[in-house]
C-alpha atoms as a PDB file:
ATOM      1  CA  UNK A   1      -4.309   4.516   0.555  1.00  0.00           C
ATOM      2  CA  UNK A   2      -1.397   4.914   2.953  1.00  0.00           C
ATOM      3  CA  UNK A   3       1.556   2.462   3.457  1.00  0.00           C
ATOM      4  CA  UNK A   4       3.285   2.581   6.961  1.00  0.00           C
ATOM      5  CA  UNK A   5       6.289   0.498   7.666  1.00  0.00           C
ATOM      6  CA  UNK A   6       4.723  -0.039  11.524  1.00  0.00           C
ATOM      7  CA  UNK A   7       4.224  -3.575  12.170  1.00  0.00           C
ATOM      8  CA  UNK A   8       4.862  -4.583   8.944  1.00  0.00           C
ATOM      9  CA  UNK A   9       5.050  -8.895  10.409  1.00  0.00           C
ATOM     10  CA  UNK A  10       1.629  -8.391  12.257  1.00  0.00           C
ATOM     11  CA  UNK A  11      -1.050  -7.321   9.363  1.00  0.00           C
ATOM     12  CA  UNK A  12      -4.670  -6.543   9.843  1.00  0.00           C
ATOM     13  CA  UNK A  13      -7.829  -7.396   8.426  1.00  0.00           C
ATOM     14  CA  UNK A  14      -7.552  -5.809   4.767  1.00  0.00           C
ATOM     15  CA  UNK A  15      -3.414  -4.230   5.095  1.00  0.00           C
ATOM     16  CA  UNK A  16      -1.970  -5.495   1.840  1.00  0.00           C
ATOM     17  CA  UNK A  17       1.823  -6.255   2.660  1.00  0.00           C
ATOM     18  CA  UNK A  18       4.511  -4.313  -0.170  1.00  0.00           C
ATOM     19  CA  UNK A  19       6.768  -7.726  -1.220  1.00  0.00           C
ATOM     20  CA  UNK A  20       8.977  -5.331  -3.703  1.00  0.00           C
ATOM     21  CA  UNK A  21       9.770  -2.259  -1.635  1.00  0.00           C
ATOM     22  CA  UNK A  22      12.686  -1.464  -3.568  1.00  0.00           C
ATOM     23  CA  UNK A  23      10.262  -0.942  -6.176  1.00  0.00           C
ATOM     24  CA  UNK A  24       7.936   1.121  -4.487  1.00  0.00           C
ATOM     25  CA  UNK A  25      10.406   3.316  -2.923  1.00  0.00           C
ATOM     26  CA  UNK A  26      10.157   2.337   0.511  1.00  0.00           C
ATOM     27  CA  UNK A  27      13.482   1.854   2.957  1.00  0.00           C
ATOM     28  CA  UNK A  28      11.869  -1.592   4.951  1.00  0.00           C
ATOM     29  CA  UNK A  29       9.006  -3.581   4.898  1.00  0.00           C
ATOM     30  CA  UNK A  30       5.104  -2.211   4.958  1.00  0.00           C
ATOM     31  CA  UNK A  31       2.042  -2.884   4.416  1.00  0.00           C
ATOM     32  CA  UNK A  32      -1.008  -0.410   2.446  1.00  0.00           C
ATOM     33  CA  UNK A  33      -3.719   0.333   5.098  1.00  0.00           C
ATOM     34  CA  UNK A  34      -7.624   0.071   4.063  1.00  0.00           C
ATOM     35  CA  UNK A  35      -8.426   3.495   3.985  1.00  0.00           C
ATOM     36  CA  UNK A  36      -9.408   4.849   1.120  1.00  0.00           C
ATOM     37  CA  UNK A  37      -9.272   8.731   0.901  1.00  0.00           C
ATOM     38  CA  UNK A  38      -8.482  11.455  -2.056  1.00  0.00           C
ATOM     39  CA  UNK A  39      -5.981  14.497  -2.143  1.00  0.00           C
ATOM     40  CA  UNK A  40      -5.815  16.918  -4.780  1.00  0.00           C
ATOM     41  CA  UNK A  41      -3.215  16.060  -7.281  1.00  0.00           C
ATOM     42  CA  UNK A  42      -1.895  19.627  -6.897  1.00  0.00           C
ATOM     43  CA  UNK A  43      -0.488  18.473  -3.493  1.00  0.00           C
ATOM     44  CA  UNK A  44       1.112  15.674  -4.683  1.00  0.00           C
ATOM     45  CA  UNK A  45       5.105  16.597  -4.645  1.00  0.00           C
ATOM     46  CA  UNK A  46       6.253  13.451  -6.281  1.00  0.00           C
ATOM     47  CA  UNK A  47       6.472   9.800  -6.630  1.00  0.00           C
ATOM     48  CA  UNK A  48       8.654   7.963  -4.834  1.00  0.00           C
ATOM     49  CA  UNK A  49       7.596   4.418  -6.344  1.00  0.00           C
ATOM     50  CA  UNK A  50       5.525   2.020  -7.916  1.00  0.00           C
ATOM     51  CA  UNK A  51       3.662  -1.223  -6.487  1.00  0.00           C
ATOM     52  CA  UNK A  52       4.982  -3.798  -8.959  1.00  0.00           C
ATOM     53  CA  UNK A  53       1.882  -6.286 -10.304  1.00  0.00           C
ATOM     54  CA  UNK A  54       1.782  -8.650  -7.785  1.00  0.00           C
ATOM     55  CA  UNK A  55       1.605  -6.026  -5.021  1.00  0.00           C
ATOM     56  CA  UNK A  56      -1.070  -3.944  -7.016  1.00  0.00           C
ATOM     57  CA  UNK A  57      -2.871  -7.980  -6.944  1.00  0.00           C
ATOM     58  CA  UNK A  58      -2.466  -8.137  -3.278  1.00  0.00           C
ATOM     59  CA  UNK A  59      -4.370  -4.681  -3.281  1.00  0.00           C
ATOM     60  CA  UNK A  60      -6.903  -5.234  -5.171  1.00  0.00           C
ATOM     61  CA  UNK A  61      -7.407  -8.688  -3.095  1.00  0.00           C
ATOM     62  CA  UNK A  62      -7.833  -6.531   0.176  1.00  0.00           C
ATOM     63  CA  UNK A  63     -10.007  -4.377  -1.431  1.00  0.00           C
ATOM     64  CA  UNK A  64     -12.828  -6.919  -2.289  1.00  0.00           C
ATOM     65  CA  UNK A  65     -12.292  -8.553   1.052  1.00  0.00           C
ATOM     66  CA  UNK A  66     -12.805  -5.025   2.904  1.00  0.00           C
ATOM     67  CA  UNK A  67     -15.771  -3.718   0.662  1.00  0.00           C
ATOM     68  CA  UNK A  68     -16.899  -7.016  -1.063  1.00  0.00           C
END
């Protein structure tokens, strides 16, 4: 799912807002869009962060409230 830092005050319907961005490697405030997509893990240069629990609950919230 991606995370922008556009517009992080003015979420949509299903954005999950990133409380601990510190944490998940982030340099200001964002929120995780609902779009769901894969990429092969062979493109995948490295991890910048991690969504602490909370965040990952806020995630999993917007997921069952965009696909029930």
């Amino acid at each position: 799912m991606p995370i922008t830092s556009q517009n992080p005050g003015s979420t949509r319907f299903g954005d999950a807002p990133v409380s601990d961005i510190q944490a998940a490697g982030m340099l200001m405030p964002g929120v995780v869009k609902p779009v769901i997509f894969t990429i092969e893990a062979r493109l995948v240069q490295k991890s910048l962060g991690k969504l602490v629990d909370d965040d990952q609950r806020g995630l999993r919230h917007s997921i069952v409230q965009s696909i029930g």
